[in-house]
Protein backbone atom coordinates (compact mmCIF):
# COMPACT_ATOMS: atom_id res chain seq x y z
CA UNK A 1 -15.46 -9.09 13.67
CA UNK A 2 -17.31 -7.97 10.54
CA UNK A 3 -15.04 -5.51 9.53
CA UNK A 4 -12.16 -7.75 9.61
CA UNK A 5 -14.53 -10.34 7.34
CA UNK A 6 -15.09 -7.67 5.30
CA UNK A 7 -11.79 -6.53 4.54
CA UNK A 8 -10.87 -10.33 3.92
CA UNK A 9 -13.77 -10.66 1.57
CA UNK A 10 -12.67 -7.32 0.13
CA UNK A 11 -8.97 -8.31 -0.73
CA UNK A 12 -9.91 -11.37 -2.02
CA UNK A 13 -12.48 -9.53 -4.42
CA UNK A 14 -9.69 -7.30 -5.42
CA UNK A 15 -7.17 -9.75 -6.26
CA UNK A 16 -9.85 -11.60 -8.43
CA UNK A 17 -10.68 -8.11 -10.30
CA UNK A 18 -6.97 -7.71 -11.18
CA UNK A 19 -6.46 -11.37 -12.33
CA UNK A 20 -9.24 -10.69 -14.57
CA UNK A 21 -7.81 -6.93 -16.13
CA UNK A 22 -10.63 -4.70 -14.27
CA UNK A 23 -9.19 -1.44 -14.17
CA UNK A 24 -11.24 -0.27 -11.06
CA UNK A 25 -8.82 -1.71 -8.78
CA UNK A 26 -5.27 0.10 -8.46
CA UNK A 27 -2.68 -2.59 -8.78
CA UNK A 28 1.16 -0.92 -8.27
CA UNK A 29 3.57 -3.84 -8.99
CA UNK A 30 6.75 -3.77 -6.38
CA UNK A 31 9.50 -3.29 -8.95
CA UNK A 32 8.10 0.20 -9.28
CA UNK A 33 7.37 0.81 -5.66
CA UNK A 34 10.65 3.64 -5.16
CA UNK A 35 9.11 5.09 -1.49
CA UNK A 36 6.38 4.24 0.86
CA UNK A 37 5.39 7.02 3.53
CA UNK A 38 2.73 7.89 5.78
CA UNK A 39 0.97 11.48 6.28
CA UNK A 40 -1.63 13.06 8.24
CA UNK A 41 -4.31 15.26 6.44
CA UNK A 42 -7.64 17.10 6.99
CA UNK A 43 -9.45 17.93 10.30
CA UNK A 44 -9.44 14.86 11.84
CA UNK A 45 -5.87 14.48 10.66
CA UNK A 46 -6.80 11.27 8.85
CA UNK A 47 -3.76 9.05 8.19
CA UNK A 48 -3.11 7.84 4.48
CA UNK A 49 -0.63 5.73 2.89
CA UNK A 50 1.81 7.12 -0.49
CA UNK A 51 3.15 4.92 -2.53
CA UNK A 52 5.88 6.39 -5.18
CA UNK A 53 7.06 4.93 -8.03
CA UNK A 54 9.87 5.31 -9.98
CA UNK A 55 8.14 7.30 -12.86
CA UNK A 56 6.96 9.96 -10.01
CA UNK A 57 4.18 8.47 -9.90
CA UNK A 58 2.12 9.07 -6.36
CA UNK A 59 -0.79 6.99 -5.34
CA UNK A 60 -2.24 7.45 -2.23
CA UNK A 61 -4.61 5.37 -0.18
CA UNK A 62 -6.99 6.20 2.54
CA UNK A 63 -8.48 5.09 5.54
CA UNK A 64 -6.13 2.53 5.66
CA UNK A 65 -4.01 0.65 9.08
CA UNK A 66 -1.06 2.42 7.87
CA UNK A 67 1.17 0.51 10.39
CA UNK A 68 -0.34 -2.77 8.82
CA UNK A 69 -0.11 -1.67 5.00
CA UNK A 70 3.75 -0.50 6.12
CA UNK A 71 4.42 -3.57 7.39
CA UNK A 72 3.01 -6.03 4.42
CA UNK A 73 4.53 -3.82 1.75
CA UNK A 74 7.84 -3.53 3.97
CA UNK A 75 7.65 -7.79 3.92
CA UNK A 76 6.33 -7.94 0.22
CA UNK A 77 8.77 -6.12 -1.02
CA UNK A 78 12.32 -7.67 1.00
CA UNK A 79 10.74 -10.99 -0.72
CA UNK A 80 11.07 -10.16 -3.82
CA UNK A 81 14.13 -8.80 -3.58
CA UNK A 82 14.20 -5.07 -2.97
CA UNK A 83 16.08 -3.58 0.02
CA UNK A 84 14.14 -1.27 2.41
CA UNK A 85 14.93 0.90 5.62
CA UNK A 86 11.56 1.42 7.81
CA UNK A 87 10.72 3.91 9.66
CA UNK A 88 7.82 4.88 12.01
CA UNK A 89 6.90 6.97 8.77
CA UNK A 90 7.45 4.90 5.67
CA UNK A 91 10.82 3.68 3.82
CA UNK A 92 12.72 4.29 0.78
CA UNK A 93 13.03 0.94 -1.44
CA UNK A 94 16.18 0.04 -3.63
């Protein structure tokens, strides 16, 4: 579909913009990534990710497949190393 394209396309872009130092795009490396949790806000009870960090840190990201971004960051982050415990709701990472 076009909207999967589009978030390929957009991923890609994003990755590129990093590699190159643009500071539009948020990049959180994993070794700071302390908690990852999902919440419900607004009228519509939008879901939207949180990622903490362990300087307290919170960055949160909307309009997202939270069950998708849980489950790359959940794989991401046992690769490199960390520990994790998932739940339907997010994880702590150690």
């Amino acid at each position: 579909s076009i909207r999967w394209a589009s978030r390929g396309v957009a991923r890609v872009l994003a990755a590129r913009k990093v590699a190159a130092g643009d500071t539009s795009v948020l990049a959180v490396p994993l070794t700071v990534v302390s908690e990852v949790r999902t919440q419900k806000a607004g009228l519509g009870k939008v879901p939207f990710l949180i990622i903490l960090t362990a300087t307290g840190a919170e960055h949160h990201f909307l309009a997202v497949n939270c069950d998708k971004w849980l489950a790359d960051l959940s794989k991401a982050l046992t690769d490199s190393g960390s520990q994790v415990s998932p739940s339907e709701v997010g994880f702590p990472v150690k």
